[in-house]
N, C-alpha and C. Protein backbone atom coordinates (compact mmCIF):
# COMPACT_ATOMS: atom_id res chain seq x y z
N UNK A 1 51.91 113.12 41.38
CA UNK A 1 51.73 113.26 39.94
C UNK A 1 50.93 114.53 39.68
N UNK A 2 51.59 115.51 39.27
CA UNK A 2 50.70 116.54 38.63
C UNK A 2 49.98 116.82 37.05
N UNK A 3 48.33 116.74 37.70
CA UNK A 3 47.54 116.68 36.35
C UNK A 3 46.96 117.82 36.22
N UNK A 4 46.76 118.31 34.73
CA UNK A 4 46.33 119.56 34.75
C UNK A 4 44.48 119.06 34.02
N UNK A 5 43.96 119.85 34.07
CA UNK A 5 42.73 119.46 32.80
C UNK A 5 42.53 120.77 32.28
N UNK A 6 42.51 120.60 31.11
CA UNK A 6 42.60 121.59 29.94
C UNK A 6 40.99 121.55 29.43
N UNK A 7 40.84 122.77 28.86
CA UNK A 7 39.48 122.39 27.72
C UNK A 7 40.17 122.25 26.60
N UNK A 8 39.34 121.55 25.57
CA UNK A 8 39.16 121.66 23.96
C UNK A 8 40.08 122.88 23.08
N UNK A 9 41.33 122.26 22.68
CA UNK A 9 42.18 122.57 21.80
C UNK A 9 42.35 121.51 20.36
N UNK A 10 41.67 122.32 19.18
CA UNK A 10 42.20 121.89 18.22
C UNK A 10 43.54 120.19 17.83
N UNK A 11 44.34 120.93 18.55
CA UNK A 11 45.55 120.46 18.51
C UNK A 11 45.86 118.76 19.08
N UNK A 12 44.47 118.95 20.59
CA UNK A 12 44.44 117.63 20.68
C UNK A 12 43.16 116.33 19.99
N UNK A 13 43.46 116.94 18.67
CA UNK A 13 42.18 115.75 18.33
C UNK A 13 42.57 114.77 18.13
N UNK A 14 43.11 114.12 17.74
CA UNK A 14 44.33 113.35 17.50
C UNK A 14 44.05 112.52 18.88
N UNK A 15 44.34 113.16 19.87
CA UNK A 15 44.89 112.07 21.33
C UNK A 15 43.10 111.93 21.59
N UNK A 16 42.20 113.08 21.15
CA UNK A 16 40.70 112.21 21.76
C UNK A 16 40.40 111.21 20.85
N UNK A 17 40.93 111.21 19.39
CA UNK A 17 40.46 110.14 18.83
C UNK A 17 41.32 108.37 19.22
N UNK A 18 42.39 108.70 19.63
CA UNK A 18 42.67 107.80 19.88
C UNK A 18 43.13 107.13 21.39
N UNK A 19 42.67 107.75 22.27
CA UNK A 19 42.44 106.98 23.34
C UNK A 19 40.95 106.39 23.82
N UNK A 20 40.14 107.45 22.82
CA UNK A 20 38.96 106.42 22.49
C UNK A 20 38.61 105.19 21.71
N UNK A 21 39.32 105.40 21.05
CA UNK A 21 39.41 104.37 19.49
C UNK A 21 40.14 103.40 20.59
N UNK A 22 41.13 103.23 21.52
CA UNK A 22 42.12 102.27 22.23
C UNK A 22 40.78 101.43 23.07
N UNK A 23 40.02 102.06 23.79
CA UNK A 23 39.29 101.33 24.63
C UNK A 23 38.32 100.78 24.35
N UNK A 24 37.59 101.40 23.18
CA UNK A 24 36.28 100.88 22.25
C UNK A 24 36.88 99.95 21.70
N UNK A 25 38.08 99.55 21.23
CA UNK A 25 38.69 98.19 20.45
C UNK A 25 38.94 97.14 21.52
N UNK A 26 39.37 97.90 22.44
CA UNK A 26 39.54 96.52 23.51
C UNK A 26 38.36 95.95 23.91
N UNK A 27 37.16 96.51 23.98
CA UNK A 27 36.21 96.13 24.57
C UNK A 27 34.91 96.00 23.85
N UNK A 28 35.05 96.56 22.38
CA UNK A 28 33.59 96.49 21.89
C UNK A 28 34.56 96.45 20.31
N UNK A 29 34.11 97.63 19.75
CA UNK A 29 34.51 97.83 18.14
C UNK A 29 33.94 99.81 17.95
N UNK A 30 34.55 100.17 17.28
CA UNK A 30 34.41 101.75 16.55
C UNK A 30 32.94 101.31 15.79
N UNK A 31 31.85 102.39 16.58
CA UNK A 31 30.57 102.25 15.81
C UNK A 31 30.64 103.67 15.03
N UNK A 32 29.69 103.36 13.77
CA UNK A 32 29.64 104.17 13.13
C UNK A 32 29.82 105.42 13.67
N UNK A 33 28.77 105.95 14.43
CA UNK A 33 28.21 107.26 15.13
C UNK A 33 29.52 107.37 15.81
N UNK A 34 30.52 106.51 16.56
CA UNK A 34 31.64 107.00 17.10
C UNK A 34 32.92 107.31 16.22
N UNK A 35 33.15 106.80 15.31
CA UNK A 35 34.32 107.16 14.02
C UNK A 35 33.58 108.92 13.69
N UNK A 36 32.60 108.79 13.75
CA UNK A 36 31.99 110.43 13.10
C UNK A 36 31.89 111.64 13.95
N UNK A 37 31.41 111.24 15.15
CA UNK A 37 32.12 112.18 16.64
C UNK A 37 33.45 112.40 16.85
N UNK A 38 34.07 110.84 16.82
CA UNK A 38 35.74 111.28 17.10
C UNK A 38 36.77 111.02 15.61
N UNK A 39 36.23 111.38 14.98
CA UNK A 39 37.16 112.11 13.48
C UNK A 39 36.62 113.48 13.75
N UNK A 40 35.84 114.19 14.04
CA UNK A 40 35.61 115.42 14.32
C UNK A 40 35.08 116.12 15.36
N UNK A 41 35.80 116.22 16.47
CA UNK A 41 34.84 116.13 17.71
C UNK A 41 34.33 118.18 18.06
N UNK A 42 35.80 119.11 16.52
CA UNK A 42 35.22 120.15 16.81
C UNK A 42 33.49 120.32 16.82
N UNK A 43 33.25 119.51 15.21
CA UNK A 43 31.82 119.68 14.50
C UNK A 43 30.88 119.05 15.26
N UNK A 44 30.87 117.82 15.78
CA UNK A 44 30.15 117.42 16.63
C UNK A 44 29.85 117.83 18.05
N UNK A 45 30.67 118.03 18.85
CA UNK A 45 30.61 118.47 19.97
C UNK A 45 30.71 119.80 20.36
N UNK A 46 31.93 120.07 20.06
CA UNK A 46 31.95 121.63 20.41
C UNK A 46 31.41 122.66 19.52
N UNK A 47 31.12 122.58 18.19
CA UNK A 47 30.37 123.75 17.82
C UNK A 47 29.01 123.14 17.71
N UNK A 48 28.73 122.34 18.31
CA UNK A 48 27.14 121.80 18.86
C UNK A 48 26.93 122.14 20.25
N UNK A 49 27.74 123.33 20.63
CA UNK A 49 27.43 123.01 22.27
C UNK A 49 28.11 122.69 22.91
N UNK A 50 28.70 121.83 22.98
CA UNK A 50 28.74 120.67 24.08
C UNK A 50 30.64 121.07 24.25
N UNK A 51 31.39 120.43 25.06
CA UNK A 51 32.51 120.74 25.50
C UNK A 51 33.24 119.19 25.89
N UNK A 52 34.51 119.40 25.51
CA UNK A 52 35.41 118.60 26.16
C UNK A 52 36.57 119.29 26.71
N UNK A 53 37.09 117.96 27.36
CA UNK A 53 38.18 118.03 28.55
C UNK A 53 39.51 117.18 28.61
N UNK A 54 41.06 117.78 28.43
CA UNK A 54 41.77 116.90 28.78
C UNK A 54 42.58 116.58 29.93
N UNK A 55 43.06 115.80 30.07
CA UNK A 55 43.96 115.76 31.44
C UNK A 55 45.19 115.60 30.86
N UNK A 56 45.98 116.52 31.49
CA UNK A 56 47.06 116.67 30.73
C UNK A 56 48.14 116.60 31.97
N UNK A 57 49.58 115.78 31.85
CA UNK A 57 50.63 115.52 32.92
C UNK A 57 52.10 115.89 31.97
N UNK A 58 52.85 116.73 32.45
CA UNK A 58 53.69 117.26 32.20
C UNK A 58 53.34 117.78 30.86
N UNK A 59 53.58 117.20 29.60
CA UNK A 59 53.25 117.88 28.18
C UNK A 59 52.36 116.76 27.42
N UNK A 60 51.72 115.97 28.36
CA UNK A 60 51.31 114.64 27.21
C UNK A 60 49.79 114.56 27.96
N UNK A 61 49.17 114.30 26.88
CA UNK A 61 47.60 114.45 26.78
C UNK A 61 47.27 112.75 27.71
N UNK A 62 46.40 112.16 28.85
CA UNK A 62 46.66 111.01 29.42
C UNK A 62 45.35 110.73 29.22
N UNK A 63 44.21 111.47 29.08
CA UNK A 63 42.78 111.38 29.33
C UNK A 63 41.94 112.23 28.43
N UNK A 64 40.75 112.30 28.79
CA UNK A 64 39.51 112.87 27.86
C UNK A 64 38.41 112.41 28.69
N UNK A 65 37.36 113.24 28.24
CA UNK A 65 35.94 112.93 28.75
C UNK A 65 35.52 114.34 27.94
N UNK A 66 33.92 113.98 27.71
CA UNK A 66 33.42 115.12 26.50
C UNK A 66 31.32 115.22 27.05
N UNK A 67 31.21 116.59 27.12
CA UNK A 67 29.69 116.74 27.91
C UNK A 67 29.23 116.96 26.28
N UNK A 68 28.40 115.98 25.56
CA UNK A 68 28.08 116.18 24.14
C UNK A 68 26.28 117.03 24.36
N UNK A 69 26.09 117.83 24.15
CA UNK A 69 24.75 118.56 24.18
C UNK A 69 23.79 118.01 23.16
N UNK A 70 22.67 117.01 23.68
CA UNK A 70 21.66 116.44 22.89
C UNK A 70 20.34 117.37 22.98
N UNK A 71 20.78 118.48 22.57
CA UNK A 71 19.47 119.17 22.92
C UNK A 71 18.72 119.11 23.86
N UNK A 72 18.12 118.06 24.51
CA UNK A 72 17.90 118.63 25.81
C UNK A 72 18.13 117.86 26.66
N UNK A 73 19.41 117.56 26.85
CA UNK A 73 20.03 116.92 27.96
C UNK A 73 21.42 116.94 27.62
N UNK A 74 22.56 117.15 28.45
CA UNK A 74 23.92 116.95 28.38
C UNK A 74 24.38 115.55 28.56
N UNK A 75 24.81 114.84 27.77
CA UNK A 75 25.34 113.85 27.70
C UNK A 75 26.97 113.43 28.32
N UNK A 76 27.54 112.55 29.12
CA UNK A 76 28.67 112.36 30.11
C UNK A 76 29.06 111.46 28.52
N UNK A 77 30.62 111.21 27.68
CA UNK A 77 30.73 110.52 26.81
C UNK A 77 32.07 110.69 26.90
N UNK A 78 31.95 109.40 25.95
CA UNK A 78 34.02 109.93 25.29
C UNK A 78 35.02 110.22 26.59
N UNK A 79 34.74 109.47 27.70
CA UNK A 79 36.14 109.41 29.20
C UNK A 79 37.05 108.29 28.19
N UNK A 80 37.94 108.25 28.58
CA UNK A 80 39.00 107.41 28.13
C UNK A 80 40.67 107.59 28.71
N UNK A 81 40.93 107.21 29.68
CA UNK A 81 42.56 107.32 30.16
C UNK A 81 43.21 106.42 29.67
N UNK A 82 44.62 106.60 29.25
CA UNK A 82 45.46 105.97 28.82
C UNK A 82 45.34 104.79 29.64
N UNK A 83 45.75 103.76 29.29
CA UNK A 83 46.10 102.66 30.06
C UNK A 83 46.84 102.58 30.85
N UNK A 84 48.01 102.85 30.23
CA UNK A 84 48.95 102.75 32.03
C UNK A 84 48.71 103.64 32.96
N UNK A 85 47.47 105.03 32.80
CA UNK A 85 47.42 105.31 33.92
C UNK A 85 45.63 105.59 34.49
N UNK A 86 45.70 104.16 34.37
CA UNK A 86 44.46 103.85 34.80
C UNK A 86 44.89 103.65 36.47
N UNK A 87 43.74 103.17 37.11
CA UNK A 87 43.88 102.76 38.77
C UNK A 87 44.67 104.11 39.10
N UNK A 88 44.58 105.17 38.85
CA UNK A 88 45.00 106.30 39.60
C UNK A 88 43.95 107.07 39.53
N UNK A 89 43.01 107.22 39.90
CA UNK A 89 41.60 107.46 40.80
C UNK A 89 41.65 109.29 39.58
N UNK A 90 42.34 109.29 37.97
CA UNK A 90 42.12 110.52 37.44
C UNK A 90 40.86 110.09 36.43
N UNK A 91 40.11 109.16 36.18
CA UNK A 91 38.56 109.30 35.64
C UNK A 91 37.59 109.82 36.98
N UNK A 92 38.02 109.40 37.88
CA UNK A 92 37.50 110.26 39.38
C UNK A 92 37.39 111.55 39.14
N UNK A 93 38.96 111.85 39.36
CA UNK A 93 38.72 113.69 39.22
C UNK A 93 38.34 114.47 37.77
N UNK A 94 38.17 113.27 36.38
CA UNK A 94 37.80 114.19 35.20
C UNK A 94 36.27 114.01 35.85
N UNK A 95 35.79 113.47 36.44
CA UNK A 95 33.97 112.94 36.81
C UNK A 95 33.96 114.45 37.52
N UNK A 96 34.47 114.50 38.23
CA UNK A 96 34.42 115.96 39.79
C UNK A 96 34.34 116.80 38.76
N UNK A 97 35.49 116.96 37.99
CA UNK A 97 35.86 118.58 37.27
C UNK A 97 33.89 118.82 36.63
N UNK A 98 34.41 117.85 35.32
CA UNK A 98 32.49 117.74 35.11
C UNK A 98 31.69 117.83 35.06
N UNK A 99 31.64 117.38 36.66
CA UNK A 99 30.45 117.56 37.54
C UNK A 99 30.47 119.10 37.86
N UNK A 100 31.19 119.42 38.56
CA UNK A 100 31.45 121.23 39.28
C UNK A 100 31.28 121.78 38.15
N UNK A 101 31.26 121.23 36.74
CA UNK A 101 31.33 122.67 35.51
C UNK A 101 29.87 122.38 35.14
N UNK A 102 29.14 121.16 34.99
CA UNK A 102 28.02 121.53 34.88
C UNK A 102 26.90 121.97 35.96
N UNK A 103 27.54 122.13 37.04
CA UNK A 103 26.85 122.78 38.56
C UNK A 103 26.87 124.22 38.31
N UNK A 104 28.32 124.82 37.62
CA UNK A 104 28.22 126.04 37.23
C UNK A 104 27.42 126.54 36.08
N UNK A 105 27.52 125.84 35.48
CA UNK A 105 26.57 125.85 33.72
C UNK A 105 24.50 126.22 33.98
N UNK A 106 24.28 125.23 35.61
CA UNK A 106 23.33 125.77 36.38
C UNK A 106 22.36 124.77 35.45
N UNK A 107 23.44 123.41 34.99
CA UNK A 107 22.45 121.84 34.03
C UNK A 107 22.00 121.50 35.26
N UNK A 108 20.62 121.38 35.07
CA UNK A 108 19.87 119.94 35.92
C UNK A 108 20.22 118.81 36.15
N UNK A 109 21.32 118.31 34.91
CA UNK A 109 21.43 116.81 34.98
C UNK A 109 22.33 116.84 34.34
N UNK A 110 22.82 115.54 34.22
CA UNK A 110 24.35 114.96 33.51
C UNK A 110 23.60 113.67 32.97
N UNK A 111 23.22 113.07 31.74
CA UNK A 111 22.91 111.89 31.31
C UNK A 111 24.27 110.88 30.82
N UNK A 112 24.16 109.71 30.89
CA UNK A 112 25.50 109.09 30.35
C UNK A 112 24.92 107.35 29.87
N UNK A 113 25.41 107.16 29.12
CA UNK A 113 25.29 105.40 28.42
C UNK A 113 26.14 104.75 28.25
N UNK A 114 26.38 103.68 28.79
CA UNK A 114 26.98 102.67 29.47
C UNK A 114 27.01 100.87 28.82
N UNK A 115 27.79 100.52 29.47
CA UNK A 115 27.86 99.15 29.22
C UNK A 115 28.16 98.64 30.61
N UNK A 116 26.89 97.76 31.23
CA UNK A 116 27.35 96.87 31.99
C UNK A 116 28.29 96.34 32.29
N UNK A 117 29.22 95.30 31.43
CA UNK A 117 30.71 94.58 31.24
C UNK A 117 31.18 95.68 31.86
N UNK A 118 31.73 97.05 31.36
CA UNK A 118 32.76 97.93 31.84
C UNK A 118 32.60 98.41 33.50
N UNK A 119 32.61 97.07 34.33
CA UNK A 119 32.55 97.27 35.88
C UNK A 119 32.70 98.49 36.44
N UNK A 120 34.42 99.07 36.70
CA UNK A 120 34.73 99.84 37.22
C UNK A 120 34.07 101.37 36.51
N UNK A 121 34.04 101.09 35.34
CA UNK A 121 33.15 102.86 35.03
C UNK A 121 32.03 102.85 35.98
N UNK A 122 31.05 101.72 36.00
CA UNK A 122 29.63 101.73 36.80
C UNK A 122 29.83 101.92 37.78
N UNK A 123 31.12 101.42 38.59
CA UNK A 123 31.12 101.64 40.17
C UNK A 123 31.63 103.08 39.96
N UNK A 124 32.28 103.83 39.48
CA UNK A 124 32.88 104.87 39.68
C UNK A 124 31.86 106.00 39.11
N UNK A 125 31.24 105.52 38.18
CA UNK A 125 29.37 106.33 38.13
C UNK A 125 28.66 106.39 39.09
N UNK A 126 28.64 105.18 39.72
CA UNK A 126 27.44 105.36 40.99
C UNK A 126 28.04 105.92 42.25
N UNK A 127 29.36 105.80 42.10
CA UNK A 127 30.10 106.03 43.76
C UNK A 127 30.07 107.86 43.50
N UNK A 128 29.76 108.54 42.47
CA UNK A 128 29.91 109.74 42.06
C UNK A 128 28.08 110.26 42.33
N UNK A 129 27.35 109.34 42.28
CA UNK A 129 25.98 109.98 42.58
C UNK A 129 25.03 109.67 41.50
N UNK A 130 25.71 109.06 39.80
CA UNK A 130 24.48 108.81 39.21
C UNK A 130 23.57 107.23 39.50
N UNK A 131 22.51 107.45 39.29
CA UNK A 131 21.24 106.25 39.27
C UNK A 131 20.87 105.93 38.20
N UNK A 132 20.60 104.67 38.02
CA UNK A 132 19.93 103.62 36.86
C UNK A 132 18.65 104.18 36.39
N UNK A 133 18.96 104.65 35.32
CA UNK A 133 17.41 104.85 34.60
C UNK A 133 16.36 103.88 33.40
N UNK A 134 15.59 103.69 33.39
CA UNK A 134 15.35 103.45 31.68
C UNK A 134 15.84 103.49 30.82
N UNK A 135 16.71 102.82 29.88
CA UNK A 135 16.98 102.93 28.45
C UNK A 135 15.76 102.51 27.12
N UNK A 136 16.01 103.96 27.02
CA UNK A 136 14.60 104.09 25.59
C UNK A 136 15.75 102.89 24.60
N UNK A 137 14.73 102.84 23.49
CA UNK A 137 15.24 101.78 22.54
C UNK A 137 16.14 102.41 21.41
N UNK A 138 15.71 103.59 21.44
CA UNK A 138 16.72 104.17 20.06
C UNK A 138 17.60 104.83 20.48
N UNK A 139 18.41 104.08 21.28
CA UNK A 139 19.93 105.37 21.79
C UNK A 139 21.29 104.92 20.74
N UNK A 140 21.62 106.03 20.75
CA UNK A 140 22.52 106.27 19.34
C UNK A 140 23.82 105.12 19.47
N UNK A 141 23.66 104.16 20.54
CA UNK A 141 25.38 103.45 20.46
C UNK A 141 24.40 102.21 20.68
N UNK A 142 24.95 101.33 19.92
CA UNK A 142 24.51 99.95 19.73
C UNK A 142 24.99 98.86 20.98
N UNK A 143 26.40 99.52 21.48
CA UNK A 143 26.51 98.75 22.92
C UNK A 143 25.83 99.27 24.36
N UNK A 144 25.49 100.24 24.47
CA UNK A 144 24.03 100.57 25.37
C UNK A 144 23.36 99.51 25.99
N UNK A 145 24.31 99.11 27.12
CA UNK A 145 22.43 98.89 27.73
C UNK A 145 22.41 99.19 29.28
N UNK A 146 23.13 100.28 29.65
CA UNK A 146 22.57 100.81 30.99
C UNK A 146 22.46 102.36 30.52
N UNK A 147 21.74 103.01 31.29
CA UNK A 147 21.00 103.97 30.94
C UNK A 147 21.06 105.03 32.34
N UNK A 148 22.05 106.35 32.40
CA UNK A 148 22.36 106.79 34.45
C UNK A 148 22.44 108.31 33.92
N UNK A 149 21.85 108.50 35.06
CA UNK A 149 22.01 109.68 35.16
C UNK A 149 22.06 110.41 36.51
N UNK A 150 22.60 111.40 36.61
CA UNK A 150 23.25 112.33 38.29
C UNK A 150 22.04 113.45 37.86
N UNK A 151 21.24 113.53 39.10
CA UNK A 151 20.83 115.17 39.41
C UNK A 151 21.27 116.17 39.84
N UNK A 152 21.88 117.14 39.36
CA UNK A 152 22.97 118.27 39.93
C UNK A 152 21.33 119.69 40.34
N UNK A 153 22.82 120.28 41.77
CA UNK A 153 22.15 121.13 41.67
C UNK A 153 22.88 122.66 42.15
N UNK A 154 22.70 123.42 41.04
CA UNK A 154 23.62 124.50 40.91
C UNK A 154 24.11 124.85 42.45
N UNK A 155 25.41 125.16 42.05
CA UNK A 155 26.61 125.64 43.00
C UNK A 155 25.66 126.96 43.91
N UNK A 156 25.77 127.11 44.68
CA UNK A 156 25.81 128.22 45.61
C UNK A 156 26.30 129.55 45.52
């Protein structure tokens, strides 16, 4: 299967809003703060900084993941693969790409917030290198309650 990963085109807002909107319904509900990121993820994310990513297979958008810049920390957010092509180890390689771009970027860290229930993200977080931290009380998503983060350290 050949996957490409693209950065942040206009064109696909559309497929980040709704392969996020697909998995947040299956598993939780669209929180405020997330309808307002992903109805606009130029304004929020990318002209805040911060960058996303798609995975793209032949001409069709399959995935997403988005590094949202909280001022002083980069935030891991917004992964989401289509369903049917889940169990093909590509939230793996959007984690790698990611990872290697914020190694180049020369970030200290990758922060990310979590939900327990969602098993396989946690194993596929920790099998990637991040650790359990503290969750402060005012983090911006109401389903929060694991708290990880990876220590990177710039590329060579």
């Amino acid at each position: 299967m050949k996957l490409e990963i693209i950065p942040f085109d206009i064109k696909h807002t559309q497929d980040f809003y709704n392969l996020n909107v697909e998995w947040l319904k299956k598993y939780f509900y669209v929180e405020p703060y997330d309808e307002k990121v992903l109805s606009n993820p130029k304004k929020y994310i990318i002209d805040a900084g911060g960058f996303i990513f798609f995975v793209k297979k032949e001409h069709k958008i399959i995935g997403t993941i988005a590094l949202i810049n909280q001022n002083t920390f980069f935030e891991l957010s917004k992964m989401a693969i289509s369903p049917k092509h889940q169990g093909l180890k590509i939230g793996q390689q959007l984690m790698e790409y990611c990872i290697k771009f914020a190694k180049k970027q020369h970030w200290k860290s990758i922060t990310l917030y979590s939900n327990r229930k969602l098993v396989p993200a946690i194993n596929l977080y920790k099998k990637v290198g991040f650790i359990e931290v503290p969750l402060e009380k005012d983090v911006h998503y109401e389903r929060a309650n694991i708290k990880m983060i990876l220590a990177l350290s710039p590329l060579k």
